[in-house]
Protein backbone atom coordinates (compact mmCIF):
# COMPACT_ATOMS: atom_id res chain seq x y z
CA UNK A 1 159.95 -34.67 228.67
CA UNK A 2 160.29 -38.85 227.76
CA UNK A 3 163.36 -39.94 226.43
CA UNK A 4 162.64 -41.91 223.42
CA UNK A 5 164.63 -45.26 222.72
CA UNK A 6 166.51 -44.90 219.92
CA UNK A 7 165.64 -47.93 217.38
CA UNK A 8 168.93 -50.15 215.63
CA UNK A 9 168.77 -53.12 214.01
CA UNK A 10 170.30 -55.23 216.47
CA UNK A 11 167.11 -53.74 218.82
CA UNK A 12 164.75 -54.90 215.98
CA UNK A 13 165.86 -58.07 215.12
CA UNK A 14 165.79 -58.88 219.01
CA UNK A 15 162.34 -57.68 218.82
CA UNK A 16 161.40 -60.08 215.82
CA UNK A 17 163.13 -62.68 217.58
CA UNK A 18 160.66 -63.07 220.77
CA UNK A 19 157.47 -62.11 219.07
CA UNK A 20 158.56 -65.21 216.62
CA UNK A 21 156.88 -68.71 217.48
CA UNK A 22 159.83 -70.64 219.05
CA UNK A 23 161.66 -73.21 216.72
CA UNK A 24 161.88 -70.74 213.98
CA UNK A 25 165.32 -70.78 212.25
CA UNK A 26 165.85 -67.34 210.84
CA UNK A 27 163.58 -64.29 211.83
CA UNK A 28 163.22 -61.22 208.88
CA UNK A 29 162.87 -57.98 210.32
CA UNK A 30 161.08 -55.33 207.52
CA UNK A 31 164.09 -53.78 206.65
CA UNK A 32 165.74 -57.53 205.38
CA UNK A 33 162.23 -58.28 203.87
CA UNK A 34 162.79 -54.67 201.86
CA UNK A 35 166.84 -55.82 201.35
CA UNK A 36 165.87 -59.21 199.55
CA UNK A 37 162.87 -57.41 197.41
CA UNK A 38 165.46 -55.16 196.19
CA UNK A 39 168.56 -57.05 195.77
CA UNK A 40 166.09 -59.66 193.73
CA UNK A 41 164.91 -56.70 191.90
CA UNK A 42 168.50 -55.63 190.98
CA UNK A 43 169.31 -58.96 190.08
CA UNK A 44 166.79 -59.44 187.79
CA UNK A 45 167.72 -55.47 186.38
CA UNK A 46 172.26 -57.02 186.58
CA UNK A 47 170.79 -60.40 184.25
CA UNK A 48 168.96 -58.18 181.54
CA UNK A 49 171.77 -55.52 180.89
CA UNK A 50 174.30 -58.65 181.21
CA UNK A 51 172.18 -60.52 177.83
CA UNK A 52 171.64 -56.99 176.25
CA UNK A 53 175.42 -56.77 176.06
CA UNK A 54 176.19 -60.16 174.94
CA UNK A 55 173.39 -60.14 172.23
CA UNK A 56 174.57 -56.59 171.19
CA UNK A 57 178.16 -57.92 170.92
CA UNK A 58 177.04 -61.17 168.57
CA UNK A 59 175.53 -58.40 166.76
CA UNK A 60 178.41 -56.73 165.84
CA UNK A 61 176.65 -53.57 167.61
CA UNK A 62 180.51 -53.19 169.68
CA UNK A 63 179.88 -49.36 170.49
CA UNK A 64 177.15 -50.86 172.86
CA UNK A 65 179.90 -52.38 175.71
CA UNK A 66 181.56 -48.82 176.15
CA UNK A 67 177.67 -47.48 176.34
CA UNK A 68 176.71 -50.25 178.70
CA UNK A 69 179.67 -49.71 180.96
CA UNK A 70 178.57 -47.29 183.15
CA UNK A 71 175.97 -48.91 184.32
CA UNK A 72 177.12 -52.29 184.50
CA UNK A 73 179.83 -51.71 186.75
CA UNK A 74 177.30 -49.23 189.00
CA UNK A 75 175.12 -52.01 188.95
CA UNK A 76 177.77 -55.16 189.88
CA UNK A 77 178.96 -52.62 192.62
CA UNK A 78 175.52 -51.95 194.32
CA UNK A 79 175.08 -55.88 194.06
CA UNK A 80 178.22 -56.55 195.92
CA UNK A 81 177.73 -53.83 198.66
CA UNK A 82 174.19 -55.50 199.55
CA UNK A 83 175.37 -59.00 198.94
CA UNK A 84 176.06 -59.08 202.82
CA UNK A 85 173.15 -58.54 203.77
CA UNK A 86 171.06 -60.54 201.97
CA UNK A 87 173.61 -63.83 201.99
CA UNK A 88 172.32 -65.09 205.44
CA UNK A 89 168.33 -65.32 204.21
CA UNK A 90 169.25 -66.78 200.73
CA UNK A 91 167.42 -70.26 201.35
CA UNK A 92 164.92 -68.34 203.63
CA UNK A 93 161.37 -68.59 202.32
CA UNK A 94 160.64 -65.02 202.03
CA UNK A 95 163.85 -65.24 199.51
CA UNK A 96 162.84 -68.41 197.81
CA UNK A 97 159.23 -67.04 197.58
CA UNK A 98 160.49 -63.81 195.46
CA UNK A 99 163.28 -66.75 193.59
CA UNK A 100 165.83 -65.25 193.81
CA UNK A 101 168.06 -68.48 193.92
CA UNK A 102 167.04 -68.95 190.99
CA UNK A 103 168.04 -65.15 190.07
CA UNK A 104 171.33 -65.86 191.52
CA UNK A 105 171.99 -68.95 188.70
CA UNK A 106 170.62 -66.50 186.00
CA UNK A 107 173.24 -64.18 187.59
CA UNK A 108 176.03 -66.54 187.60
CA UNK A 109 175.21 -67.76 183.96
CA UNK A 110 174.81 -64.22 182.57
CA UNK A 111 177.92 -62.87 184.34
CA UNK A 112 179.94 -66.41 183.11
CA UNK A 113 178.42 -65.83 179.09
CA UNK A 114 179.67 -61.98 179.24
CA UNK A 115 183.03 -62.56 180.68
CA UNK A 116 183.61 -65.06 178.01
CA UNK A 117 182.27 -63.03 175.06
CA UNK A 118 184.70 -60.19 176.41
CA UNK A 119 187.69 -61.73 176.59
CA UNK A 120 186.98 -63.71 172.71
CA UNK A 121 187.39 -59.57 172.01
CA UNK A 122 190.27 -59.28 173.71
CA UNK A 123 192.04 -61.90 172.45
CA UNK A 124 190.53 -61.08 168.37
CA UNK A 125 191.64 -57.60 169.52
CA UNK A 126 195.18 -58.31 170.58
CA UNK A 127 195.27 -60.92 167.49
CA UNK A 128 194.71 -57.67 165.01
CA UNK A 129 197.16 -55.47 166.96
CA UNK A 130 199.98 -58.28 166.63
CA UNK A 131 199.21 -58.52 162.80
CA UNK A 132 199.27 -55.32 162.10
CA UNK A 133 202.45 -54.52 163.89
CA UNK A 134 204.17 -57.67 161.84
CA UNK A 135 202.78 -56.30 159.11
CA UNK A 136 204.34 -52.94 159.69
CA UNK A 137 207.70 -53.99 160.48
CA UNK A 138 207.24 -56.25 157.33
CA UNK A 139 206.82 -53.89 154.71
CA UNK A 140 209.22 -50.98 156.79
CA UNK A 141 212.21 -53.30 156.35
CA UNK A 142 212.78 -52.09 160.32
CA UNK A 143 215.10 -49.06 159.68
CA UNK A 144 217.75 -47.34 156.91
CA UNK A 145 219.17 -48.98 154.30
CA UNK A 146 222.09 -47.79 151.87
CA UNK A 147 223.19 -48.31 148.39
CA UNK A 148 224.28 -51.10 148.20
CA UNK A 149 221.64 -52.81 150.91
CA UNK A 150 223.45 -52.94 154.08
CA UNK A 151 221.27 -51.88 156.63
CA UNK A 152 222.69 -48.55 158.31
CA UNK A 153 222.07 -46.51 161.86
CA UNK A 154 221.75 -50.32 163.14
CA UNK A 155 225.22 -50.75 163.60
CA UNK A 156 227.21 -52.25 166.51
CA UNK A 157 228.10 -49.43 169.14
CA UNK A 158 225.54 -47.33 167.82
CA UNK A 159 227.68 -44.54 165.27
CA UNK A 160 226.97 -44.14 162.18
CA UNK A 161 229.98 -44.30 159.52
CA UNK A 162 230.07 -41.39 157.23
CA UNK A 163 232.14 -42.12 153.95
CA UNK A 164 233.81 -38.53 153.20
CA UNK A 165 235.36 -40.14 149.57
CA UNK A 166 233.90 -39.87 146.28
């Protein structure tokens, strides 16, 4: 019985390495030619649900950020997990060929327009809480008030004076 050699990445990019003409800067093995064809893929996929949510939110269609959620941040996570191991071939021509430097500015630009849209909504959002709340504490006068308008139950230490005459 043969042992077999048990195949790692570090054993095939060594293998890439010598069959390589000499002088060559950066040698792909398959499995970072199949990394950068899918993390250009999922790019592409990140940029077009990144512009469906801004142009839903200009919309008014607002429902569409909880619905988009989900898979955004599934998405943005798988991106960042795999980032590492496409980062070193980036300005490698099998990388340039698919452009996904270019992707990457699409990326950056979609990511930068939908962050911005967001927090305009948070900020209108937090606006309309705040007015309603001044509105509410407007028209409640802010507590108890007796006969002859002296605010009560608001007193200094907290008691509340009974009168027992009448």
């Amino acid at each position: 019985m043969a042992i077999r050699k048990r195949k790692t990445r570090i054993g095939d990019r060594l293998q890439a390495r010598r069959a390589a003409p000499e002088g060559t800067a950066r040698i792909l093995t398959e499995e970072d030619e199949a990394n950068i064809a899918a993390f250009s893929d999922k790019v592409g996929e990140a940029v077009a649900l990144l512009n469906e949510e801004v142009a839903a939110v200009t919309e008014g269609r607002f429902q569409a950020v909880s619905d988009l959620f989900d898979r955004k941040a599934s998405l943005l996570k798988w991106l960042e997990l795999r980032l590492p191991l496409v980062e070193p071939f980036l300005k490698h021509e099998a990388a340039v060929a698919r452009g996904l430097p270019e992707r990457m500015q699409e990326l950056q630009a979609a990511v930068t327009a939908d962050s911005e849209m967001l927090q305009r909504m948070a900020t209108a959002a937090g606006t309309i809480v705040r007015e309603i709340r001044k509105a509410t504490e407007r028209n409640g006068l802010s507590g108890l008030y007796g006969k002859s308008g002296q605010k009560i139950g608001g007193e200094e230490g907290g008691k509340l004076r009974i009168d027992r005459e009448f």
